[in-house]
PDB file of N, CA and C in Angstrom:
ATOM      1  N   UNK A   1       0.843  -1.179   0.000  1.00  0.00           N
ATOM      2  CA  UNK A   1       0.000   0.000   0.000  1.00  0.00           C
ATOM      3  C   UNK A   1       0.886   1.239   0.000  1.00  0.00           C
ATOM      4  N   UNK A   2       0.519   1.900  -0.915  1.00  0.00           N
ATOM      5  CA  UNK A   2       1.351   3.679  -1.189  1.00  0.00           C
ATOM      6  C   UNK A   2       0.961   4.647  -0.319  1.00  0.00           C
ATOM      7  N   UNK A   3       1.902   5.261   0.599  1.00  0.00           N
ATOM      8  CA  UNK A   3       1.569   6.595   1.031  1.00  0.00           C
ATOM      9  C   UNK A   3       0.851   7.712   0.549  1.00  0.00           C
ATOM     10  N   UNK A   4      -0.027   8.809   1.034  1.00  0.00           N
ATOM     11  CA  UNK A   4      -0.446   9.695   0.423  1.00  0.00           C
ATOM     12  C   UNK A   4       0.634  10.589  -0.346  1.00  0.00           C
ATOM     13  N   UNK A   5       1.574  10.611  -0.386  1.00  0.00           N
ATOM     14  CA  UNK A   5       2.638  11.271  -1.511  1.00  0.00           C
ATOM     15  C   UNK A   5       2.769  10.521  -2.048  1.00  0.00           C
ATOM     16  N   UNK A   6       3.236   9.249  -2.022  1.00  0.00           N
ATOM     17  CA  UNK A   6       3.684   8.426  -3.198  1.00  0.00           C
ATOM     18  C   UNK A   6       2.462   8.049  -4.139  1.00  0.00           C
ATOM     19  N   UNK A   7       1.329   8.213  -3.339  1.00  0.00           N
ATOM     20  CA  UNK A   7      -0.157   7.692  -4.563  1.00  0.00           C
ATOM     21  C   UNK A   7      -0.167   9.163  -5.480  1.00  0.00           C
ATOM     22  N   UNK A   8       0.177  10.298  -4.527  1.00  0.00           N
ATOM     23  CA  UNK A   8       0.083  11.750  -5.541  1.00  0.00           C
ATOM     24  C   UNK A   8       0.925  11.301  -6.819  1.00  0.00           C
ATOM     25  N   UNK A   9       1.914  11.292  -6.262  1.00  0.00           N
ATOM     26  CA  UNK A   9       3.380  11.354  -7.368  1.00  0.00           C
ATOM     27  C   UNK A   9       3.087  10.770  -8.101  1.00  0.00           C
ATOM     28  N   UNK A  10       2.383   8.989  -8.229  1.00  0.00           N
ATOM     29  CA  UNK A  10       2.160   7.885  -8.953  1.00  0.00           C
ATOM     30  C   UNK A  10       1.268   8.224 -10.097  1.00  0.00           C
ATOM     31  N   UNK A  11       0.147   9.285  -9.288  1.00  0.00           N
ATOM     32  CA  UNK A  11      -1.087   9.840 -10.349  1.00  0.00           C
ATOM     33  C   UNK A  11      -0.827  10.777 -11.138  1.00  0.00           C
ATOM     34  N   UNK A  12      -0.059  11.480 -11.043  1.00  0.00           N
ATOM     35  CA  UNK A  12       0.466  12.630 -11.526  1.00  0.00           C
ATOM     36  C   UNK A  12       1.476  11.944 -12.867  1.00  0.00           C
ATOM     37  N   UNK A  13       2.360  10.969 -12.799  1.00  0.00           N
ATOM     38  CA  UNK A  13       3.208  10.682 -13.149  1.00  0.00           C
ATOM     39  C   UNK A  13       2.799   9.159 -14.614  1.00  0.00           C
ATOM     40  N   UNK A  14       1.577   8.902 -13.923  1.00  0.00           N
ATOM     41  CA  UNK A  14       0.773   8.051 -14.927  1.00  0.00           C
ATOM     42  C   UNK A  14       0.346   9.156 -15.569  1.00  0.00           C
ATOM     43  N   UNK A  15      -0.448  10.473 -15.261  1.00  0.00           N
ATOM     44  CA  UNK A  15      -0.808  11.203 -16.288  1.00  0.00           C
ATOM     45  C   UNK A  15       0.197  11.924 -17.236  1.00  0.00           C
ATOM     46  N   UNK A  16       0.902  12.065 -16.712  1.00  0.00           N
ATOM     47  CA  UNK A  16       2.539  12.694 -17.734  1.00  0.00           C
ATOM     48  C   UNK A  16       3.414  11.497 -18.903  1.00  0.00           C
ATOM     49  N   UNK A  17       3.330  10.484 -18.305  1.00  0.00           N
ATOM     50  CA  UNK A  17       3.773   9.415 -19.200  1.00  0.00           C
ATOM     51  C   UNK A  17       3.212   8.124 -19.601  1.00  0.00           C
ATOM     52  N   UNK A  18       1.778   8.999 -19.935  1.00  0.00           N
ATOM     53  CA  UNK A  18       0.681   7.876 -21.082  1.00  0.00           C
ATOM     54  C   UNK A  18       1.030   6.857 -21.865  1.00  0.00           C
ATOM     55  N   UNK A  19       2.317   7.859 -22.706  1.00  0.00           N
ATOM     56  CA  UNK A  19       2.839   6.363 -23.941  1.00  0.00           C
ATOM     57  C   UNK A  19       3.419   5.703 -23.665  1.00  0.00           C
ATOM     58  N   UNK A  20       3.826   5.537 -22.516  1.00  0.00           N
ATOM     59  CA  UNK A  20       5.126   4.690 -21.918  1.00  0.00           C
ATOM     60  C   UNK A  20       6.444   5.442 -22.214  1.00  0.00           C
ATOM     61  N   UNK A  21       6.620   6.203 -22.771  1.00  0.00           N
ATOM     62  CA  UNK A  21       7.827   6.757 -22.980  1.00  0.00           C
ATOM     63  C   UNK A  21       8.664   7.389 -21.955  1.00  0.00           C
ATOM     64  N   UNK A  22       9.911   7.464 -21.790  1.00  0.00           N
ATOM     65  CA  UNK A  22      10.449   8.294 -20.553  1.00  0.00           C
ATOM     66  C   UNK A  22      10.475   9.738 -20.644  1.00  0.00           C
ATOM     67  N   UNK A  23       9.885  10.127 -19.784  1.00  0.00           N
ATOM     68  CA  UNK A  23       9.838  11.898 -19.218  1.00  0.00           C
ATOM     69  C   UNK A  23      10.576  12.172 -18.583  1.00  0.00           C
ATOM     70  N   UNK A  24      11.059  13.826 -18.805  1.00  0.00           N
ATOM     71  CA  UNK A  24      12.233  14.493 -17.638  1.00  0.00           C
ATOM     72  C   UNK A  24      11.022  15.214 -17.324  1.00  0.00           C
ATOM     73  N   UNK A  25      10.768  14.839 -15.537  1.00  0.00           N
ATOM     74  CA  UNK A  25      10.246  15.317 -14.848  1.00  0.00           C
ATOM     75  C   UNK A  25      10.765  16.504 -13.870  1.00  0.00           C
ATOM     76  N   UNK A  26      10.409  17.799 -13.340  1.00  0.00           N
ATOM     77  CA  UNK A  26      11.535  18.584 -12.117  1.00  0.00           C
ATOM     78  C   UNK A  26      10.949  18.277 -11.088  1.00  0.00           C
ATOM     79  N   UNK A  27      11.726  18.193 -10.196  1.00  0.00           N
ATOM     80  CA  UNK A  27      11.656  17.378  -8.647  1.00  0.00           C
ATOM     81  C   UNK A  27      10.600  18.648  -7.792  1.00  0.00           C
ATOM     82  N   UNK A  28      10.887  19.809  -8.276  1.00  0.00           N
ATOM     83  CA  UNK A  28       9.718  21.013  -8.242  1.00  0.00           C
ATOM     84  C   UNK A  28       8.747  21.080  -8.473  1.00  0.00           C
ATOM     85  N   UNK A  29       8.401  20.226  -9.137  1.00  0.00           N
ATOM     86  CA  UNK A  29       6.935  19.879  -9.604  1.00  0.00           C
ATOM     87  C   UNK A  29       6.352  18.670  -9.174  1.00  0.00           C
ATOM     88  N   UNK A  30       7.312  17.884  -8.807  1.00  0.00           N
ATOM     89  CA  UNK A  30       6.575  16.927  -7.541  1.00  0.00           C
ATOM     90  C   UNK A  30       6.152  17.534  -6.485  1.00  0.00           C
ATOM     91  N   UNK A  31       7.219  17.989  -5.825  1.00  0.00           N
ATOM     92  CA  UNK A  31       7.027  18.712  -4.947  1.00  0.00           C
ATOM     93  C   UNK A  31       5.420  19.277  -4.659  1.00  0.00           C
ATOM     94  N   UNK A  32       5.299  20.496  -5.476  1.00  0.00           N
ATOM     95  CA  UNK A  32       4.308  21.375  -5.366  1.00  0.00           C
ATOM     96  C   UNK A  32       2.753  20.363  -5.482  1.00  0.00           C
ATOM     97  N   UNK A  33       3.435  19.504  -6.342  1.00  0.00           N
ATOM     98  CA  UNK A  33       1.651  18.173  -5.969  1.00  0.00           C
ATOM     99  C   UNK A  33       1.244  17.993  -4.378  1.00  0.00           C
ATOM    100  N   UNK A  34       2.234  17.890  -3.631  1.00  0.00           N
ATOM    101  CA  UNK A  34       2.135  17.795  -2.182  1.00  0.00           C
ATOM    102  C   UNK A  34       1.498  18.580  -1.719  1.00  0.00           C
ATOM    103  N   UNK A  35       0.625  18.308  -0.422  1.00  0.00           N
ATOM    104  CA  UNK A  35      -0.098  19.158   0.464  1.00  0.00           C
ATOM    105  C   UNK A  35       0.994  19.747   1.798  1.00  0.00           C
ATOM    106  N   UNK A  36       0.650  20.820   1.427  1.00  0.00           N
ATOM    107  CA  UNK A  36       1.803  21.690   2.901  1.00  0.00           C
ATOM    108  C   UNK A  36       2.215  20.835   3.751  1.00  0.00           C
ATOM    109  N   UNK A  37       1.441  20.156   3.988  1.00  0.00           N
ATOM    110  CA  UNK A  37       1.377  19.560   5.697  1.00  0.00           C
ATOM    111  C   UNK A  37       2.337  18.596   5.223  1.00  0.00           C
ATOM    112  N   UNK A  38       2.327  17.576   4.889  1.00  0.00           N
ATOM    113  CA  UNK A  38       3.453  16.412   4.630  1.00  0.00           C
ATOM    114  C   UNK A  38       4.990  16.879   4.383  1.00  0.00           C
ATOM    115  N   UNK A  39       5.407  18.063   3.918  1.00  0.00           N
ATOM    116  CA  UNK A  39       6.443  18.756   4.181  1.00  0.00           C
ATOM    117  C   UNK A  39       7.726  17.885   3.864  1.00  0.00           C
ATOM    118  N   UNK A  40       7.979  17.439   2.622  1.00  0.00           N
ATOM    119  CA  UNK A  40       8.810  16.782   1.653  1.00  0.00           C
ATOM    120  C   UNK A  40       9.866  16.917   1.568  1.00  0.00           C
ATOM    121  N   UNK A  41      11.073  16.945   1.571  1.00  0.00           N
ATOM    122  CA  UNK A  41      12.148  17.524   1.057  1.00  0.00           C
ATOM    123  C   UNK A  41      12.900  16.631  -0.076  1.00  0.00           C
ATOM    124  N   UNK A  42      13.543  17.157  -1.091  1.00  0.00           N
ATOM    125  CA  UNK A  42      14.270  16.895  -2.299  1.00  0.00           C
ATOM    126  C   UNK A  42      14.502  15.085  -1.868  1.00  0.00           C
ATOM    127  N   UNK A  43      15.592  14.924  -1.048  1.00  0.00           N
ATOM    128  CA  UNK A  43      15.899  13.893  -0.380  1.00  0.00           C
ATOM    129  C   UNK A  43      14.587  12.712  -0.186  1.00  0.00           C
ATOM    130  N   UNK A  44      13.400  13.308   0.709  1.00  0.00           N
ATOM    131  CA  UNK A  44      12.485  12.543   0.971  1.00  0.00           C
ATOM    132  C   UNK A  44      12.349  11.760  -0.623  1.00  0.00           C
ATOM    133  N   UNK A  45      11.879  12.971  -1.298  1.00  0.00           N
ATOM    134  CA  UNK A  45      11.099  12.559  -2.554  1.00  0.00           C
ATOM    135  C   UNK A  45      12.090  11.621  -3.548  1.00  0.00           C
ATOM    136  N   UNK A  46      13.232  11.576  -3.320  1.00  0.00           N
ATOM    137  CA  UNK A  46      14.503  10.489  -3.708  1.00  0.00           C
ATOM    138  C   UNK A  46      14.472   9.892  -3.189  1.00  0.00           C
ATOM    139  N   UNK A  47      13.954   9.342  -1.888  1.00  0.00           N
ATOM    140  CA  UNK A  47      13.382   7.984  -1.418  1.00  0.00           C
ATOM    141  C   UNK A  47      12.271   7.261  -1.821  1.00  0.00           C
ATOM    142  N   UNK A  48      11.194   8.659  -1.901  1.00  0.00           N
ATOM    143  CA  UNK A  48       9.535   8.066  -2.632  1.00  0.00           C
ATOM    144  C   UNK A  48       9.912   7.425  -4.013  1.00  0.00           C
ATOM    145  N   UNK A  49      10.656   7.977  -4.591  1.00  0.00           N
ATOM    146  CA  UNK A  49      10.906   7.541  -6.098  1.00  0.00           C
ATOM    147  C   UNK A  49      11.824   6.296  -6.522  1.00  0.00           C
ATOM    148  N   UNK A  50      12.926   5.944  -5.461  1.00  0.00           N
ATOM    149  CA  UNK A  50      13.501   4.993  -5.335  1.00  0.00           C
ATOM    150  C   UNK A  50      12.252   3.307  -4.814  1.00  0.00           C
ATOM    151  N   UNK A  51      11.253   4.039  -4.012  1.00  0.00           N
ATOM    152  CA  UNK A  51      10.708   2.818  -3.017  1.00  0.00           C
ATOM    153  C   UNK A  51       9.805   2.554  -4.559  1.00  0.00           C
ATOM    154  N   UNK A  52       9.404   3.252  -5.117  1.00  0.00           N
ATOM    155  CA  UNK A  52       8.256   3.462  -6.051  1.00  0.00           C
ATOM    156  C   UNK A  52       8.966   2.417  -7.430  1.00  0.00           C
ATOM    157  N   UNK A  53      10.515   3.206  -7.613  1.00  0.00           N
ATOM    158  CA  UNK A  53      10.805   1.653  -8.079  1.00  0.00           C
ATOM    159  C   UNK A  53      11.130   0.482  -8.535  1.00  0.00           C
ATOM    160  N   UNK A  54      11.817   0.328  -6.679  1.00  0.00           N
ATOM    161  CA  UNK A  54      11.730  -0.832  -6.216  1.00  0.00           C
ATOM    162  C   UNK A  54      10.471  -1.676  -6.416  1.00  0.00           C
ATOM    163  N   UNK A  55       9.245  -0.898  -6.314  1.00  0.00           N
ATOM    164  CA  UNK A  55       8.064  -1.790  -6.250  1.00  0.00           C
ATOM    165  C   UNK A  55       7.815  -2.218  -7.828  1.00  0.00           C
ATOM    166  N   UNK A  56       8.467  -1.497  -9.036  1.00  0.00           N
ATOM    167  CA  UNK A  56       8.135  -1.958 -10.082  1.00  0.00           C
ATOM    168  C   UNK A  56       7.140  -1.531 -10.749  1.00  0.00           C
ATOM    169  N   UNK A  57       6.907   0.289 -10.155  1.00  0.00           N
ATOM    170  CA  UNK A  57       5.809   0.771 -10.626  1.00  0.00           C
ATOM    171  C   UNK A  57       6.547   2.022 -11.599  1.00  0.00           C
ATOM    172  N   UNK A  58       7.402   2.247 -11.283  1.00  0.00           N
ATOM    173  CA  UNK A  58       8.319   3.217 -12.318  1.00  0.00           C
ATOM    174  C   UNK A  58       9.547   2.840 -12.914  1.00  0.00           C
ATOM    175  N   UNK A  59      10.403   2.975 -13.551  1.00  0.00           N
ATOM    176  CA  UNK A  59      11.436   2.852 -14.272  1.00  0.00           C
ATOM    177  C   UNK A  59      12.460   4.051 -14.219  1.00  0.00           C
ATOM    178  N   UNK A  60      13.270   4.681 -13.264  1.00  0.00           N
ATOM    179  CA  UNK A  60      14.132   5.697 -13.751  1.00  0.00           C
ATOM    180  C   UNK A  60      15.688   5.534 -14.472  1.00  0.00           C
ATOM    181  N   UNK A  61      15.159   6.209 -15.719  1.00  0.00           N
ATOM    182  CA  UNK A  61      16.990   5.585 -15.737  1.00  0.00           C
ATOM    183  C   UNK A  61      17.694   6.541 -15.504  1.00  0.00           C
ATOM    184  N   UNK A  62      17.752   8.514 -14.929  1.00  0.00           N
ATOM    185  CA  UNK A  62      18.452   8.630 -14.418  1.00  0.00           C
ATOM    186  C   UNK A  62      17.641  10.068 -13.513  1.00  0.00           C
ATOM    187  N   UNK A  63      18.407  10.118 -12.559  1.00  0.00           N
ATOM    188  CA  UNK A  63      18.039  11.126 -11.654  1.00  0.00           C
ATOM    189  C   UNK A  63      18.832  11.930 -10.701  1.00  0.00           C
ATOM    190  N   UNK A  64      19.100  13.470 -11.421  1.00  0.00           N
ATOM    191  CA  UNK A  64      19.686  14.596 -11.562  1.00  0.00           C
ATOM    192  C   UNK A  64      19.165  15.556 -10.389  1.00  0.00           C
ATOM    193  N   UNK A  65      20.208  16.822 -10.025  1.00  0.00           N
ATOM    194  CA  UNK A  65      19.871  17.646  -9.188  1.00  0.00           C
ATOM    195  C   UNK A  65      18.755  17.898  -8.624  1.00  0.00           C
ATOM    196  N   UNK A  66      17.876  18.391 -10.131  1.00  0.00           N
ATOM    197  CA  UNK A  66      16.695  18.452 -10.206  1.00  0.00           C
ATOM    198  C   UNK A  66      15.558  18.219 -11.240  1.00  0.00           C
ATOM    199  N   UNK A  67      16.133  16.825 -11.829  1.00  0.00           N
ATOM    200  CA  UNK A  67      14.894  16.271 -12.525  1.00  0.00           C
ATOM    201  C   UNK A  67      15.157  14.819 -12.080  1.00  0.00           C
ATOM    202  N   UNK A  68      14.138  14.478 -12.864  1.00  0.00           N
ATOM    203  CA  UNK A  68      14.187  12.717 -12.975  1.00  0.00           C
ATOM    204  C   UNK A  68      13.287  12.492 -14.409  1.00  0.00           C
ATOM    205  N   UNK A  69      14.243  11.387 -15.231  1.00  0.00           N
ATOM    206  CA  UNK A  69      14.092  11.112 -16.298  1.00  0.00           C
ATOM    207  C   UNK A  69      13.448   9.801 -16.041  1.00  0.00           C
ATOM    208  N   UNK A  70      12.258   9.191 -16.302  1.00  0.00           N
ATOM    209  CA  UNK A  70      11.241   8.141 -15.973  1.00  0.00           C
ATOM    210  C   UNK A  70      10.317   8.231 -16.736  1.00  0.00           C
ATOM    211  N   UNK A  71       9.861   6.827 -16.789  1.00  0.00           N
ATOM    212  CA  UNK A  71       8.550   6.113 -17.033  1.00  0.00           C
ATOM    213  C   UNK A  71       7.764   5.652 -16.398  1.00  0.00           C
ATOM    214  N   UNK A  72       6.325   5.432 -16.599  1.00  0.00           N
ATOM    215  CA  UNK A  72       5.711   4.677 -15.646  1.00  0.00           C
ATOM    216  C   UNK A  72       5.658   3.390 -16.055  1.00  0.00           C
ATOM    217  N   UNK A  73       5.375   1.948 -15.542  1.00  0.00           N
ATOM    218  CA  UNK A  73       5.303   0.604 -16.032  1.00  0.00           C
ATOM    219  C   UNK A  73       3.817   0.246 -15.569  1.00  0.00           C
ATOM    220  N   UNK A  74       3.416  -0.849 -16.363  1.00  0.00           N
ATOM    221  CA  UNK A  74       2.020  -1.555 -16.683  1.00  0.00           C
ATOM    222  C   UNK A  74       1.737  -1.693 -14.961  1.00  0.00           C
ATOM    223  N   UNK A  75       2.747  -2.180 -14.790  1.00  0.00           N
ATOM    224  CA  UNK A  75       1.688  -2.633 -12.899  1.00  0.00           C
ATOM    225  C   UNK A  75       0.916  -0.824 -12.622  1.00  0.00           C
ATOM    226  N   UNK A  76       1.403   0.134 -12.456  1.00  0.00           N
ATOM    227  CA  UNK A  76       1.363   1.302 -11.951  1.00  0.00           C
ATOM    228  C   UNK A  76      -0.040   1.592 -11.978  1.00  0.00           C
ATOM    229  N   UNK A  77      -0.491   1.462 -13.221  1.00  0.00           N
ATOM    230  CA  UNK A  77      -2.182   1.600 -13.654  1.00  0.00           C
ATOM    231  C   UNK A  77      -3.155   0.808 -13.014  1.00  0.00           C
ATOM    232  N   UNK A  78      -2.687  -0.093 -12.941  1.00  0.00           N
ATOM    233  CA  UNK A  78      -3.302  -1.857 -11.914  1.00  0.00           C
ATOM    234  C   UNK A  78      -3.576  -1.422 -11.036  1.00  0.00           C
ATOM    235  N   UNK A  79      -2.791  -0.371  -9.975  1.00  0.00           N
ATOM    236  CA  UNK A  79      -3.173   0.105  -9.122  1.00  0.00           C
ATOM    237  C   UNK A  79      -4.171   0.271  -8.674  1.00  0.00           C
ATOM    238  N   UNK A  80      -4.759   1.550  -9.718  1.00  0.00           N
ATOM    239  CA  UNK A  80      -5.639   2.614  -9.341  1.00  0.00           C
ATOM    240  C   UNK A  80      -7.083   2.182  -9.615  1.00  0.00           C
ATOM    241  N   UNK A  81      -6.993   1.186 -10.627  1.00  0.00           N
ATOM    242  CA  UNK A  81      -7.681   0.556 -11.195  1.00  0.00           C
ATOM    243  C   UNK A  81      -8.493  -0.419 -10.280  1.00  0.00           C
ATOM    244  N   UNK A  82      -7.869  -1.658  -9.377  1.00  0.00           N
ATOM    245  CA  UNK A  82      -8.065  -1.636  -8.354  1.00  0.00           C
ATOM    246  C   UNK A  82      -8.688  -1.629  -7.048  1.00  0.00           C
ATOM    247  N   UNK A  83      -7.934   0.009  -7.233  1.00  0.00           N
ATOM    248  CA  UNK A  83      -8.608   0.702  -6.143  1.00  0.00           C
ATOM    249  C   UNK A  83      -9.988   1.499  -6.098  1.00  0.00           C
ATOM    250  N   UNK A  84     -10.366   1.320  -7.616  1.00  0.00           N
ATOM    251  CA  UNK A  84     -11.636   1.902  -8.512  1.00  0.00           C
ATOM    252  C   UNK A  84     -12.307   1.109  -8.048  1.00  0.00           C
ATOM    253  N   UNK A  85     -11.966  -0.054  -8.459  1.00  0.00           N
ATOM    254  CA  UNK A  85     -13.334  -1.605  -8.479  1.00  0.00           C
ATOM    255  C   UNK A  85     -13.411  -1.471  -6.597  1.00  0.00           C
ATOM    256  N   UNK A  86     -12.636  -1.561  -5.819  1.00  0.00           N
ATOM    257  CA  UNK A  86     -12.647  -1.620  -4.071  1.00  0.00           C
ATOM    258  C   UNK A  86     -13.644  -0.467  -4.148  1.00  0.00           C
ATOM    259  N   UNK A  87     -13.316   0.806  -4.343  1.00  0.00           N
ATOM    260  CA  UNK A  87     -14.598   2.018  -4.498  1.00  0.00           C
ATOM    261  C   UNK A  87     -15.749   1.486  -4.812  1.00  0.00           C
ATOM    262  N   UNK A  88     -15.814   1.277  -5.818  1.00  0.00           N
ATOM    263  CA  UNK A  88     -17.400   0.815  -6.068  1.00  0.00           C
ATOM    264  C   UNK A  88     -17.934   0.101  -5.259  1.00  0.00           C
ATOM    265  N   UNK A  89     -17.446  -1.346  -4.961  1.00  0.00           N
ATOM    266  CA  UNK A  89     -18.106  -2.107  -4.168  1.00  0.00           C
ATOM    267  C   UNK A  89     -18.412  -1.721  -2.523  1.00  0.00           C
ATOM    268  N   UNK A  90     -17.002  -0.328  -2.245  1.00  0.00           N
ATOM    269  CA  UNK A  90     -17.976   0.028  -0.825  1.00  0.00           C
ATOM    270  C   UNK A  90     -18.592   0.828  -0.839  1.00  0.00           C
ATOM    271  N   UNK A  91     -19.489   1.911  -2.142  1.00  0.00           N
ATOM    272  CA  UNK A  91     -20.005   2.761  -2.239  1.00  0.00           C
ATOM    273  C   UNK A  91     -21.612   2.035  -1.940  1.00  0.00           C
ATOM    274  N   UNK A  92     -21.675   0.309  -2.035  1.00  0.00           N
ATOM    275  CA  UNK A  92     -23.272  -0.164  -2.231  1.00  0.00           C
ATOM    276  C   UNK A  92     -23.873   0.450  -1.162  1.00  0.00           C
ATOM    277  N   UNK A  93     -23.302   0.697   0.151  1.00  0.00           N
ATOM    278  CA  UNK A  93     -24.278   1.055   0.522  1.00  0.00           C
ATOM    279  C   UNK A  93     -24.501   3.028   1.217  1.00  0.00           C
ATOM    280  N   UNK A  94     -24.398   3.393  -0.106  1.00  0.00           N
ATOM    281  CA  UNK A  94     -24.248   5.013  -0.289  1.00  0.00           C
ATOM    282  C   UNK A  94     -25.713   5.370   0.575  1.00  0.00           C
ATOM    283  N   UNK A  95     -25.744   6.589   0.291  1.00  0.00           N
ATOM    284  CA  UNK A  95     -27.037   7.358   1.356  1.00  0.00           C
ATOM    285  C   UNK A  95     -28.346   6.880   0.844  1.00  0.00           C
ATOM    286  N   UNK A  96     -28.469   6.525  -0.151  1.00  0.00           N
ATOM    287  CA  UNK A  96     -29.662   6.486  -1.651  1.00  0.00           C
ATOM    288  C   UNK A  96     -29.481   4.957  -1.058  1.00  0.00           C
ATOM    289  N   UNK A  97     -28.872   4.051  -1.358  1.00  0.00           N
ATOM    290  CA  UNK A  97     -29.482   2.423  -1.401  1.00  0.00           C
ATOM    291  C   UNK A  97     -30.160   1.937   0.461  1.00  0.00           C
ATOM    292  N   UNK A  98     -29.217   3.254   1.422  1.00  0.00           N
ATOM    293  CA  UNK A  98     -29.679   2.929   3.031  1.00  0.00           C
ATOM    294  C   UNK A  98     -31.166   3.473   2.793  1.00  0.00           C
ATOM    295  N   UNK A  99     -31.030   4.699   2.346  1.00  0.00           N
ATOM    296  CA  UNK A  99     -32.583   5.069   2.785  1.00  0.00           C
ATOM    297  C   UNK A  99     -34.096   4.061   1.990  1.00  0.00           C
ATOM    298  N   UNK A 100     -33.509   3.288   0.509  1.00  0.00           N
ATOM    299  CA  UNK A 100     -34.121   2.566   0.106  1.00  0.00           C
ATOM    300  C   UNK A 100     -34.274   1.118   0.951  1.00  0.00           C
ATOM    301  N   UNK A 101     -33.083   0.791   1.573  1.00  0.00           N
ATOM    302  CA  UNK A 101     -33.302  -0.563   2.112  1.00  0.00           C
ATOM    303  C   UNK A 101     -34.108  -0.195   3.148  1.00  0.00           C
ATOM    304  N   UNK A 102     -34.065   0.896   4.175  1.00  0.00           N
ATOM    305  CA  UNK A 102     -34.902   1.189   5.160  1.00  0.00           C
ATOM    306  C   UNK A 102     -35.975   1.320   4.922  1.00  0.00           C
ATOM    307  N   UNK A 103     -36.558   2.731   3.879  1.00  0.00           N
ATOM    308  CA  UNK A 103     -38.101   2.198   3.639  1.00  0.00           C
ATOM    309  C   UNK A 103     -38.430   0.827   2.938  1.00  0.00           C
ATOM    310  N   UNK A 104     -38.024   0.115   2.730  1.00  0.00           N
ATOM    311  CA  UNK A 104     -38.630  -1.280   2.388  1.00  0.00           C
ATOM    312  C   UNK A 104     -38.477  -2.439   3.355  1.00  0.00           C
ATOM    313  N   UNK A 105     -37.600  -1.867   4.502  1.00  0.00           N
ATOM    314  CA  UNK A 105     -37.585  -2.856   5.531  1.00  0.00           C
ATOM    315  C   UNK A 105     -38.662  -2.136   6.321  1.00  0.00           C
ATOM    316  N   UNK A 106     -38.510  -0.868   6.715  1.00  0.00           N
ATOM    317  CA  UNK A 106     -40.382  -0.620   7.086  1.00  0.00           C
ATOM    318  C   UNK A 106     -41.379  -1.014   6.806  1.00  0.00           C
ATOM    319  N   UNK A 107     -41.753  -0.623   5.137  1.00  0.00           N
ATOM    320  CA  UNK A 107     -42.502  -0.939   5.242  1.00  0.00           C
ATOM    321  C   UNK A 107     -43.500  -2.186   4.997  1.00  0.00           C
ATOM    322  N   UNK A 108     -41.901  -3.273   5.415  1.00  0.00           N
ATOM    323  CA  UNK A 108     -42.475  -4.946   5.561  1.00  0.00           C
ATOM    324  C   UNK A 108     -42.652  -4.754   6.683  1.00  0.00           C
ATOM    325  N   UNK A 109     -42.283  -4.187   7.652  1.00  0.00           N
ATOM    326  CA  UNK A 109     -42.591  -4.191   8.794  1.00  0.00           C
ATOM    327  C   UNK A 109     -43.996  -4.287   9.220  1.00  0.00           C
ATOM    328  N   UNK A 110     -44.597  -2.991   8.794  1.00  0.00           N
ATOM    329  CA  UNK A 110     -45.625  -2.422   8.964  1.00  0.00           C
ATOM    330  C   UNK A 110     -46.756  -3.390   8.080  1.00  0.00           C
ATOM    331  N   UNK A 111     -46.596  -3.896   7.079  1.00  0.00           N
ATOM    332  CA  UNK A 111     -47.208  -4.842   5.957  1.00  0.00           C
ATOM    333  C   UNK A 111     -47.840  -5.907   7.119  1.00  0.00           C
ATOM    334  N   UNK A 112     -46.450  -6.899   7.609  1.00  0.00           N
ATOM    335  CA  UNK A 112     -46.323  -7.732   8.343  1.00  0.00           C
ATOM    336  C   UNK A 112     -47.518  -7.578   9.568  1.00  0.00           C
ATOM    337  N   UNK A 113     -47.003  -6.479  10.227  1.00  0.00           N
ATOM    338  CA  UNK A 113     -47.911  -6.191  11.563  1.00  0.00           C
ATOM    339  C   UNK A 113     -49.504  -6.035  11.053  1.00  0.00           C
ATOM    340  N   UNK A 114     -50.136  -5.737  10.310  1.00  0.00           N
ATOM    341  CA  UNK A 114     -51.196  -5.444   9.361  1.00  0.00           C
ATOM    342  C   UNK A 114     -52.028  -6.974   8.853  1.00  0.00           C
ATOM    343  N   UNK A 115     -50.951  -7.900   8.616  1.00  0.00           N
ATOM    344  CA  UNK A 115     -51.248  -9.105   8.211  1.00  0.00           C
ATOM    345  C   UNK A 115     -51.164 -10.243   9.180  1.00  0.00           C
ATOM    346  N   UNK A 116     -50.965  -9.780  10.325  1.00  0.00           N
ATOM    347  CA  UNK A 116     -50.970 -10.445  11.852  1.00  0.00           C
ATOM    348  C   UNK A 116     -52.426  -9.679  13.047  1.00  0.00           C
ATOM    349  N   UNK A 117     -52.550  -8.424  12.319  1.00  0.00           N
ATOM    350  CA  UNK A 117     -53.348  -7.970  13.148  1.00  0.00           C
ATOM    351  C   UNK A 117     -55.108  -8.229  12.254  1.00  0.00           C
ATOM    352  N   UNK A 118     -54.889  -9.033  11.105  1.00  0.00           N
ATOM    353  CA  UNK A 118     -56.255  -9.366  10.960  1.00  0.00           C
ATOM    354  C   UNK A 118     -56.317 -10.797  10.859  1.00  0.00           C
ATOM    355  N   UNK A 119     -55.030 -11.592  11.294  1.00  0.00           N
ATOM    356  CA  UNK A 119     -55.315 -12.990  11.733  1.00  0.00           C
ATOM    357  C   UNK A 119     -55.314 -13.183  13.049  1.00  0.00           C
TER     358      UNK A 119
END
């Protein structure tokens, strides 16, 4: 499972290198994907990008002061993908399908009590 920076970087980085081809990315522009609070430094993000892959979700073949020349690889997309289908299946029971299962478990309820109270 990816950290909230490393899932940024990952999304960002699938959208920059669609064809598979390698991109020179600036380490400045990772950066700025980040939310204040997590508070990154150059270094950190040369770890995120190293762990990232290690896991076999990127390809760098080289990485400079301040870029990094990379690709993304086929697993990377698998990801998110995934994590789409896990979404859906815990969205079944959104605000709309509770309030439907409830009025219809009412009003068996009420059906029920109705069909007991004239036997």
């Amino acid at each position: 499972m990816l950290d909230l920076p490393s899932r940024l970087i990952l999304k960002y980085l699938i959208k920059e290198c669609k064809d598979g081809s390698y991109k020179i990315i600036e380490k400045n522009d990772l950066l700025c994907l980040l939310p204040a609070k997590s508070k990154v430094s150059k270094e950190q993000l040369d770890k995120i990008m190293y762990k990232l892959e290690q896991q076999d979700l990127i390809s760098l073949r080289y990485d400079d002061d301040d870029v990094f020349c990379l690709c993304t690889l086929a697993k990377s997309g698998q990801i998110f993908e995934e994590n789409k289908k896990s979404e859906r299946k815990s969205s079944f029971l959104s605000p709309l399908n509770f309030l439907i299962i409830f009025l219809l478990t009412f009003s068996a309820s009420i059906l029920a009590g109705l069909v007991l109270s004239i036997i």
